[in-house]
PDB file of N, CA and C in Angstrom:
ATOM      1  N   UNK A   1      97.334  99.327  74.415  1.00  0.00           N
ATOM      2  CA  UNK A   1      97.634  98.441  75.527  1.00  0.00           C
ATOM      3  C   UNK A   1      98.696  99.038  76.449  1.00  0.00           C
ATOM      4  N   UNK A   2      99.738  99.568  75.949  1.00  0.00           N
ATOM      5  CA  UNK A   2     100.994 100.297  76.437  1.00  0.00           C
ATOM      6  C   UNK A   2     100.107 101.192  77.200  1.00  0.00           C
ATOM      7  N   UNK A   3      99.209 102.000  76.613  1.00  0.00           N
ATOM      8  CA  UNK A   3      98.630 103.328  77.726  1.00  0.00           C
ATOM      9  C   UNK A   3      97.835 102.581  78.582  1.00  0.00           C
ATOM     10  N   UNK A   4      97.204 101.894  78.738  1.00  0.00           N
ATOM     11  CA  UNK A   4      96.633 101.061  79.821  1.00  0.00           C
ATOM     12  C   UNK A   4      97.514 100.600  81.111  1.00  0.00           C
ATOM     13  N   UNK A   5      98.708  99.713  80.948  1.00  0.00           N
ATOM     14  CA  UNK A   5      99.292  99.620  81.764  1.00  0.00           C
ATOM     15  C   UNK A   5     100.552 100.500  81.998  1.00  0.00           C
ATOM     16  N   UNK A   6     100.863 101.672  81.368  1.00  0.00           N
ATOM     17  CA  UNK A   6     101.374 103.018  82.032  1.00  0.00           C
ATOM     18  C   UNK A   6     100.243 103.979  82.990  1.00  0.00           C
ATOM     19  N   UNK A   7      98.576 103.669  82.504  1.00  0.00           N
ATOM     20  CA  UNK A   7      97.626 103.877  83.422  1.00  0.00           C
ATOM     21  C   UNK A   7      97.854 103.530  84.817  1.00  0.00           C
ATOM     22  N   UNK A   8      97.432 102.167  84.927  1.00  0.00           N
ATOM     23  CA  UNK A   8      98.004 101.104  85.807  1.00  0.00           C
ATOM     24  C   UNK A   8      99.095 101.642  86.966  1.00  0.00           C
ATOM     25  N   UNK A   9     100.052 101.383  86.422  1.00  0.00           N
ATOM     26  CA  UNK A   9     101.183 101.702  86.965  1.00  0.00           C
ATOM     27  C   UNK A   9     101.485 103.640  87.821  1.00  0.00           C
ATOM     28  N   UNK A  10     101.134 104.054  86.767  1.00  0.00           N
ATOM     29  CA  UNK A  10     100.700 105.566  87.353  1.00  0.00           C
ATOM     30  C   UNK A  10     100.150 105.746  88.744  1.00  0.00           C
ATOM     31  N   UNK A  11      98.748 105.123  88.691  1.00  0.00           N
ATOM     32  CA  UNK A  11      97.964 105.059  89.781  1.00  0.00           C
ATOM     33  C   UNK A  11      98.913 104.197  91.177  1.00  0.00           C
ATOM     34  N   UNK A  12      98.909 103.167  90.449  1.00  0.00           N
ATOM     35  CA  UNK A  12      99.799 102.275  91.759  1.00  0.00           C
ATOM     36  C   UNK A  12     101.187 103.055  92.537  1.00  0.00           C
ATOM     37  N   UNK A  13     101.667 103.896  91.617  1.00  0.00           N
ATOM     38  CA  UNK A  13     103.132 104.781  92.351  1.00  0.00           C
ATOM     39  C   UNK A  13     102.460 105.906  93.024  1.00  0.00           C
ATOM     40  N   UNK A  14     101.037 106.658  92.530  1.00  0.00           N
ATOM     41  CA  UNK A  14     100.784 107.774  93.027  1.00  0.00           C
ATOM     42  C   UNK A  14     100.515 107.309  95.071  1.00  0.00           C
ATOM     43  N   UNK A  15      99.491 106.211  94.749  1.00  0.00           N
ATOM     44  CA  UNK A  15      99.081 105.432  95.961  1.00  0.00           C
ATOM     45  C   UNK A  15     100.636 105.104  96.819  1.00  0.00           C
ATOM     46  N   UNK A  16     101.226 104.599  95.877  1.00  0.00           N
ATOM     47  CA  UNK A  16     102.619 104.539  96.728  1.00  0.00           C
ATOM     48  C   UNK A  16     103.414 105.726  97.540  1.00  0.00           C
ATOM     49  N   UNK A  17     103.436 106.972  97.085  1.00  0.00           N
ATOM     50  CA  UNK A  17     104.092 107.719  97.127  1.00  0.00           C
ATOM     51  C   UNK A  17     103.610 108.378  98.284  1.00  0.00           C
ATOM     52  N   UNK A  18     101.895 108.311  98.760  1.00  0.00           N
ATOM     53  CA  UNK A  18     101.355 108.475  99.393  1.00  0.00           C
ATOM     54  C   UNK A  18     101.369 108.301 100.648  1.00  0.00           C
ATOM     55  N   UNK A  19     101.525 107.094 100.482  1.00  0.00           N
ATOM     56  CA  UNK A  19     101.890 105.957 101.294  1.00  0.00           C
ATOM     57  C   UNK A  19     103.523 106.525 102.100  1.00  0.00           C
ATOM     58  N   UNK A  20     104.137 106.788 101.847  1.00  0.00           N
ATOM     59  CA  UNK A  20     105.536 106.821 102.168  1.00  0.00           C
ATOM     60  C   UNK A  20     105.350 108.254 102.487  1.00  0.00           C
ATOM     61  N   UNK A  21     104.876 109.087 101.889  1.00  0.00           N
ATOM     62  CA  UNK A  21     104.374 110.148 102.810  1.00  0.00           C
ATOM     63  C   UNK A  21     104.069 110.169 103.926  1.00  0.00           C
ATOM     64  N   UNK A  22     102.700 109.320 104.218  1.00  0.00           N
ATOM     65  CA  UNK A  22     102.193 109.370 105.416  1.00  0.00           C
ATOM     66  C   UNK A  22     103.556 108.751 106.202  1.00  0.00           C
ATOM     67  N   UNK A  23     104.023 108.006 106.316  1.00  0.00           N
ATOM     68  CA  UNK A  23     105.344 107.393 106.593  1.00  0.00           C
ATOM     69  C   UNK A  23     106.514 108.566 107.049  1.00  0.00           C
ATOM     70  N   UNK A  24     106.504 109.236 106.715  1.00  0.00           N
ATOM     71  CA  UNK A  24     107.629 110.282 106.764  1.00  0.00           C
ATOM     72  C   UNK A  24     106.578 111.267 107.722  1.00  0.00           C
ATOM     73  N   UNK A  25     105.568 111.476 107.526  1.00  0.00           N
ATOM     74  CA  UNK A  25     104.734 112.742 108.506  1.00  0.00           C
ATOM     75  C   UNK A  25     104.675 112.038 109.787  1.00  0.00           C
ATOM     76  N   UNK A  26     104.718 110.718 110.461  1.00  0.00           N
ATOM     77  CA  UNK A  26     104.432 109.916 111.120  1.00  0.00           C
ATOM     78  C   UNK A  26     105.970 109.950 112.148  1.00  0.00           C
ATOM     79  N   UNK A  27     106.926 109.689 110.879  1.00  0.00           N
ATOM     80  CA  UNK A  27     108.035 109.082 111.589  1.00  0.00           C
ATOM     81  C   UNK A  27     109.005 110.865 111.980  1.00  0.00           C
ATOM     82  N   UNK A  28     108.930 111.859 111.319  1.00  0.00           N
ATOM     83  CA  UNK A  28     109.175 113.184 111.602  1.00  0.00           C
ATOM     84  C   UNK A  28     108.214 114.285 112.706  1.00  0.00           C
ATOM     85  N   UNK A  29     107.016 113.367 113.011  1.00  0.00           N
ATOM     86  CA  UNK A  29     105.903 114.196 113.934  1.00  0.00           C
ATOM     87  C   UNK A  29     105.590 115.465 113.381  1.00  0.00           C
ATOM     88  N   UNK A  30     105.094 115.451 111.851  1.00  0.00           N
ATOM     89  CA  UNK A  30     104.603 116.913 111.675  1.00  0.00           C
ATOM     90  C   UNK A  30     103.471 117.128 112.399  1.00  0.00           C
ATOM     91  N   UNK A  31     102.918 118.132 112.503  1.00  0.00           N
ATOM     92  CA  UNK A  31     102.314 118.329 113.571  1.00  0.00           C
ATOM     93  C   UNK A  31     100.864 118.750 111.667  1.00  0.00           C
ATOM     94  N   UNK A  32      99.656 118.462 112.314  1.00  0.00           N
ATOM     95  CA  UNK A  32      98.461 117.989 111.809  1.00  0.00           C
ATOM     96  C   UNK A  32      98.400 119.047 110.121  1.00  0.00           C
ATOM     97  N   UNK A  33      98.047 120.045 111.231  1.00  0.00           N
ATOM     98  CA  UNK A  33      98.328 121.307 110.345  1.00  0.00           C
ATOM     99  C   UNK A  33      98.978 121.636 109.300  1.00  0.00           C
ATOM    100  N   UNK A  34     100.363 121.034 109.171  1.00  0.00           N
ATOM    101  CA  UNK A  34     101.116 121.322 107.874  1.00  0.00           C
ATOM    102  C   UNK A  34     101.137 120.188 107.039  1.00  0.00           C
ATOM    103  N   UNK A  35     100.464 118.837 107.734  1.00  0.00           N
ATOM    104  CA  UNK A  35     100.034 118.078 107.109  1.00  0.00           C
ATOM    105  C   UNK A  35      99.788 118.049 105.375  1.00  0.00           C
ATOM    106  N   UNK A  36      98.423 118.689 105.373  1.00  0.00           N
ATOM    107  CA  UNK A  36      97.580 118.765 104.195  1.00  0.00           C
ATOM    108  C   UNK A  36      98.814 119.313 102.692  1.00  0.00           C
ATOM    109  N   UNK A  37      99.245 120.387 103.246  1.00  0.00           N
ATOM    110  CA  UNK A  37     100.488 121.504 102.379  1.00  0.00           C
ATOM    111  C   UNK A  37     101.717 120.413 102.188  1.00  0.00           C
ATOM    112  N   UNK A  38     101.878 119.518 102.728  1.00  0.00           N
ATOM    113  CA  UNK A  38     102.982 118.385 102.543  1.00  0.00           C
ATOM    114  C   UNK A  38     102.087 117.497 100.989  1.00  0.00           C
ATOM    115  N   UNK A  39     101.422 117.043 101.915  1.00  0.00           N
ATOM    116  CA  UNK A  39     100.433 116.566 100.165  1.00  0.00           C
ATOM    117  C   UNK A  39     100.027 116.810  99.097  1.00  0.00           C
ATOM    118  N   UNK A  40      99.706 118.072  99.442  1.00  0.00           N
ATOM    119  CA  UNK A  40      99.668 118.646  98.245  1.00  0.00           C
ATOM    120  C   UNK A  40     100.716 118.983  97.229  1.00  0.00           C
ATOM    121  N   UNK A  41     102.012 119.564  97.819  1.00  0.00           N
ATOM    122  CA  UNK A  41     103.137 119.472  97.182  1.00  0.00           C
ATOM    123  C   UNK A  41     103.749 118.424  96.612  1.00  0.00           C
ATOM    124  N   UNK A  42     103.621 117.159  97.346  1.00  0.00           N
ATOM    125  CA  UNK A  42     103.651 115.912  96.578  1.00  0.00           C
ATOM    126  C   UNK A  42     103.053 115.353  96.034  1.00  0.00           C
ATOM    127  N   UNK A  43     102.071 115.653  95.933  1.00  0.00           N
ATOM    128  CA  UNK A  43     100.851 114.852  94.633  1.00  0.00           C
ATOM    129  C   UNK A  43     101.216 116.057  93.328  1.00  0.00           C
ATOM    130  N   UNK A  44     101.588 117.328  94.036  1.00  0.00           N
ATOM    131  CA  UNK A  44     101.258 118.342  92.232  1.00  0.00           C
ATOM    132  C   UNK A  44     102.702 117.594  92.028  1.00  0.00           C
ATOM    133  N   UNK A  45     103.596 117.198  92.322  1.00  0.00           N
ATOM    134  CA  UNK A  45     105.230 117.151  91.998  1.00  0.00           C
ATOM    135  C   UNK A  45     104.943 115.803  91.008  1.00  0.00           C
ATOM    136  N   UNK A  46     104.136 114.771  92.069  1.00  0.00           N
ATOM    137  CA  UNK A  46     104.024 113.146  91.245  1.00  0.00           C
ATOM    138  C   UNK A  46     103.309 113.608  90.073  1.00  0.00           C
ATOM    139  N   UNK A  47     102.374 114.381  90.033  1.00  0.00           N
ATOM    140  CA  UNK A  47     101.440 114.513  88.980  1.00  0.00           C
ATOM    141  C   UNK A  47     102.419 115.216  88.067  1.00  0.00           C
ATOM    142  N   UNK A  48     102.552 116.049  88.012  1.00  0.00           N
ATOM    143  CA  UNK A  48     103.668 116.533  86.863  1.00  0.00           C
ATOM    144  C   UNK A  48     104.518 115.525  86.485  1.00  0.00           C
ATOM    145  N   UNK A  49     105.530 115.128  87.292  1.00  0.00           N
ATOM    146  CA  UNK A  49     106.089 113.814  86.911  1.00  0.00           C
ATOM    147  C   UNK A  49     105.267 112.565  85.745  1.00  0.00           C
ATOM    148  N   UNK A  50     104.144 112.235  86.296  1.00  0.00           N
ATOM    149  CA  UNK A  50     102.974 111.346  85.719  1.00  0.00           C
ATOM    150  C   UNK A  50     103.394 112.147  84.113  1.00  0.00           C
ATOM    151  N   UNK A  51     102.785 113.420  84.222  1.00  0.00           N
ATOM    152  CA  UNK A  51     102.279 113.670  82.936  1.00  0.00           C
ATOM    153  C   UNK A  51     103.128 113.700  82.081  1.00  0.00           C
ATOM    154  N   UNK A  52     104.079 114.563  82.200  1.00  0.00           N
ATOM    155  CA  UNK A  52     105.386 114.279  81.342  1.00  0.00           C
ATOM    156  C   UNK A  52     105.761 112.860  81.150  1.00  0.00           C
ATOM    157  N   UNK A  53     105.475 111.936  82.097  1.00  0.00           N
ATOM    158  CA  UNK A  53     106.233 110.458  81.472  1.00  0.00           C
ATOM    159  C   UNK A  53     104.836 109.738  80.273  1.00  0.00           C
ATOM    160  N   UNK A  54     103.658 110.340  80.546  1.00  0.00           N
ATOM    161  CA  UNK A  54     102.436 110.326  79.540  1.00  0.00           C
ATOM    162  C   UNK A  54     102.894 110.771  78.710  1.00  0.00           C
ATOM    163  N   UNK A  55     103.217 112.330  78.501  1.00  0.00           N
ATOM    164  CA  UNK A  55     103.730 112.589  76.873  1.00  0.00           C
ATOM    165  C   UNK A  55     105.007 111.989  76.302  1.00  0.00           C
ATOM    166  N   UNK A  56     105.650 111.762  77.112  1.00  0.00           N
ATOM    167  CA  UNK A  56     107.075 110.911  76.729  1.00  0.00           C
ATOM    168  C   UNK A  56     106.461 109.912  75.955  1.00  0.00           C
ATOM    169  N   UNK A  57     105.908 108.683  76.665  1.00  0.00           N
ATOM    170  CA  UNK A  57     105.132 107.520  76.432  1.00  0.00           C
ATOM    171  C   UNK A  57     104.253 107.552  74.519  1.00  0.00           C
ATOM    172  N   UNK A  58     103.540 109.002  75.334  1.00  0.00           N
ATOM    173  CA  UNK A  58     102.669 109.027  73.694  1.00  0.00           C
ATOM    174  C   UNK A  58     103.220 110.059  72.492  1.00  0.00           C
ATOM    175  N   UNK A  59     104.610 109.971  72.569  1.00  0.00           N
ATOM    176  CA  UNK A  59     105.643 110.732  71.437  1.00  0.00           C
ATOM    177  C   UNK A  59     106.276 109.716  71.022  1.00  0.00           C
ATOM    178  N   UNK A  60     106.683 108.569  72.054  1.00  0.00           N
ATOM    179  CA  UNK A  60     107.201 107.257  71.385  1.00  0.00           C
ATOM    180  C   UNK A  60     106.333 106.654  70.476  1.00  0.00           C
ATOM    181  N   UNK A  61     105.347 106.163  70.964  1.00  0.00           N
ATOM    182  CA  UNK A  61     104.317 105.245  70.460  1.00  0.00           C
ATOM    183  C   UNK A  61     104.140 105.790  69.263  1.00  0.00           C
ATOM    184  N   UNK A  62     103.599 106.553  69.308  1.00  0.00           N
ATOM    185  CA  UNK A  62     103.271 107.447  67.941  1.00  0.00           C
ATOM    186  C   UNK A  62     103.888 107.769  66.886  1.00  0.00           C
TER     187      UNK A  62
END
């Protein structure tokens, strides 16, 4: 149940984070192009983040 709603929650911050991205490319005027390389760096950063708080999560439980 615990990995379900650390599922949950995962997804909902990644969408968030996203979110506040576009927010910051918007409110700084990156220009289109460096766009994509902004996202990407922040999704591999959240995703690492994610995973490590997954193994954290499933070293407790366990």
């Amino acid at each position: 149940m615990i990995i379900l709603i650390t599922i949950l929650f995962s997804i909902f911050y990644l969408f968030q984070i996203n979110k506040m991205t576009y927010a910051l490319c918007e409110s700084r005027e990156i220009p289109e192009e460096k766009q994509p390389k902004i996202y990407r760096t922040v999704n591999i950063l959240i995703t690492i983040l994610i995973i490590s708080f997954f193994v954290e999560i499933l070293t407790t439980v366990t």
